[in-house]
C-alpha atoms as a PDB file:
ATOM      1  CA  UNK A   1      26.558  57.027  27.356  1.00  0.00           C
ATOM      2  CA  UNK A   2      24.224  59.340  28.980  1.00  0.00           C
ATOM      3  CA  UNK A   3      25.146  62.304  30.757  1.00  0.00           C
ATOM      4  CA  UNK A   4      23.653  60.895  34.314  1.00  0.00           C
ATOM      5  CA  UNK A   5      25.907  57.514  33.673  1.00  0.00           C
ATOM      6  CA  UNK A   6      29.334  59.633  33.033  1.00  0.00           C
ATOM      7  CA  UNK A   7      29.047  61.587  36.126  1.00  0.00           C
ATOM      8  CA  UNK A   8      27.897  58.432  37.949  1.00  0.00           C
ATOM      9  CA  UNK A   9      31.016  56.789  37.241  1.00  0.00           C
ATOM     10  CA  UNK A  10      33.609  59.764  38.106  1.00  0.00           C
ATOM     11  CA  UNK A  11      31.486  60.045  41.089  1.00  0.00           C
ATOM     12  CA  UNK A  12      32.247  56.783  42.721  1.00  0.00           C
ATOM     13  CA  UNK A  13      35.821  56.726  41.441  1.00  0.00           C
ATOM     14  CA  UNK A  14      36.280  59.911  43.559  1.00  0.00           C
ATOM     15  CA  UNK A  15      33.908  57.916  45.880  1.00  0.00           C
ATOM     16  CA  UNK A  16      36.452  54.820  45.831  1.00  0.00           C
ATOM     17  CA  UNK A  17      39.601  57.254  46.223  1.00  0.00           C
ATOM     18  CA  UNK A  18      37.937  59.211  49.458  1.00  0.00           C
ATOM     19  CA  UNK A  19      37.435  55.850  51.197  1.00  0.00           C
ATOM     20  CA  UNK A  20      40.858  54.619  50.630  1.00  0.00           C
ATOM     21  CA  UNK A  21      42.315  58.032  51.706  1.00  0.00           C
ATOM     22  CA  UNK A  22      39.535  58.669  54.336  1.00  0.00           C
ATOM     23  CA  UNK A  23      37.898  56.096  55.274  1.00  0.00           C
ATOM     24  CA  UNK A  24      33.933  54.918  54.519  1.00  0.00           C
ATOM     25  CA  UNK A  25      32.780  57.761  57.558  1.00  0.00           C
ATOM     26  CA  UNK A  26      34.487  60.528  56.016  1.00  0.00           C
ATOM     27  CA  UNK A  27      33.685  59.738  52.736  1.00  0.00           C
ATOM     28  CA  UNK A  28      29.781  59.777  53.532  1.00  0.00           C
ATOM     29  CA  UNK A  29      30.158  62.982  54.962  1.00  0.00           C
ATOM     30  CA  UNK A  30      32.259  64.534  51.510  1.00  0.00           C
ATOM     31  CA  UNK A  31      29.523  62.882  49.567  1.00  0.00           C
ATOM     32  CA  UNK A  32      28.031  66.215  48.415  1.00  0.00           C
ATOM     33  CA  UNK A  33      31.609  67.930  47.775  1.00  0.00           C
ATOM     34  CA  UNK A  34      32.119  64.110  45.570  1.00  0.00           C
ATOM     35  CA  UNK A  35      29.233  64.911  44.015  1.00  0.00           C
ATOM     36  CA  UNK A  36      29.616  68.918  43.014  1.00  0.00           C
ATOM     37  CA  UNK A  37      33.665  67.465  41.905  1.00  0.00           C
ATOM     38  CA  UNK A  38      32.412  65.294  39.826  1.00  0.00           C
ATOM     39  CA  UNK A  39      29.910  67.391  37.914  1.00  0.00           C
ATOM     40  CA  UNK A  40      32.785  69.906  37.592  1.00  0.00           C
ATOM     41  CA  UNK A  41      34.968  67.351  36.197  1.00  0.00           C
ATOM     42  CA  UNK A  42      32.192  65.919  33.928  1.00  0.00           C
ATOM     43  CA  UNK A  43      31.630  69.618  32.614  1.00  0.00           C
ATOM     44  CA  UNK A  44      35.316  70.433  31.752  1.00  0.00           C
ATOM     45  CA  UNK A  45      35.952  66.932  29.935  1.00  0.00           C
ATOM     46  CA  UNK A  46      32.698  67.407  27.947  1.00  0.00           C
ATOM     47  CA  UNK A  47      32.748  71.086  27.017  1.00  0.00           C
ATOM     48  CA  UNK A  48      33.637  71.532  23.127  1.00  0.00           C
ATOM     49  CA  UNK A  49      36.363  74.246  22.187  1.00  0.00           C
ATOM     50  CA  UNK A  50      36.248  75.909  18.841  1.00  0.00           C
ATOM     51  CA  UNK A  51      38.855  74.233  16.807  1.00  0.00           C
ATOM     52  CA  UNK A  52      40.646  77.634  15.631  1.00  0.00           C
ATOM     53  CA  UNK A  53      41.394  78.739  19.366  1.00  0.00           C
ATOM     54  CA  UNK A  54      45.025  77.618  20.697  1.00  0.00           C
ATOM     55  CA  UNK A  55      45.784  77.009  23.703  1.00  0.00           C
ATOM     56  CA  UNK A  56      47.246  79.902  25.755  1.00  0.00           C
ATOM     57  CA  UNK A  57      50.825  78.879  26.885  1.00  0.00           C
ATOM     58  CA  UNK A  58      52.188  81.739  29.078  1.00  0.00           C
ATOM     59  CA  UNK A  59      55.979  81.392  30.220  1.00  0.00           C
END
């Protein structure tokens, strides 16, 4: 899938989710925070981590 399509898709999950927390109103007006989330969430799932490094567990 394309890059576009991927974010598309989180984007109106997040989309869905606002209007059945929110409502359709306030989701239109979060529609450019939706957006901005969902490129955020599309660059953390896609971003490649060298496979050497471990995870950095602090306790």
């Amino acid at each position: 899938m394309s890059q576009n399509r991927d974010q598309e898709q989180i984007y109106h999950e997040l989309r869905r989710r606002a209007v059945v927390e929110f409502g359709e109103e306030r989701a239109v007006e979060l529609e450019s925070f939706l957006r901005t989330a969902a490129q955020q969430i599309y660059d953390v799932d896609s971003a490649e981590v060298h496979p050497d490094l471990e995870p950095l567990f602090q306790e």
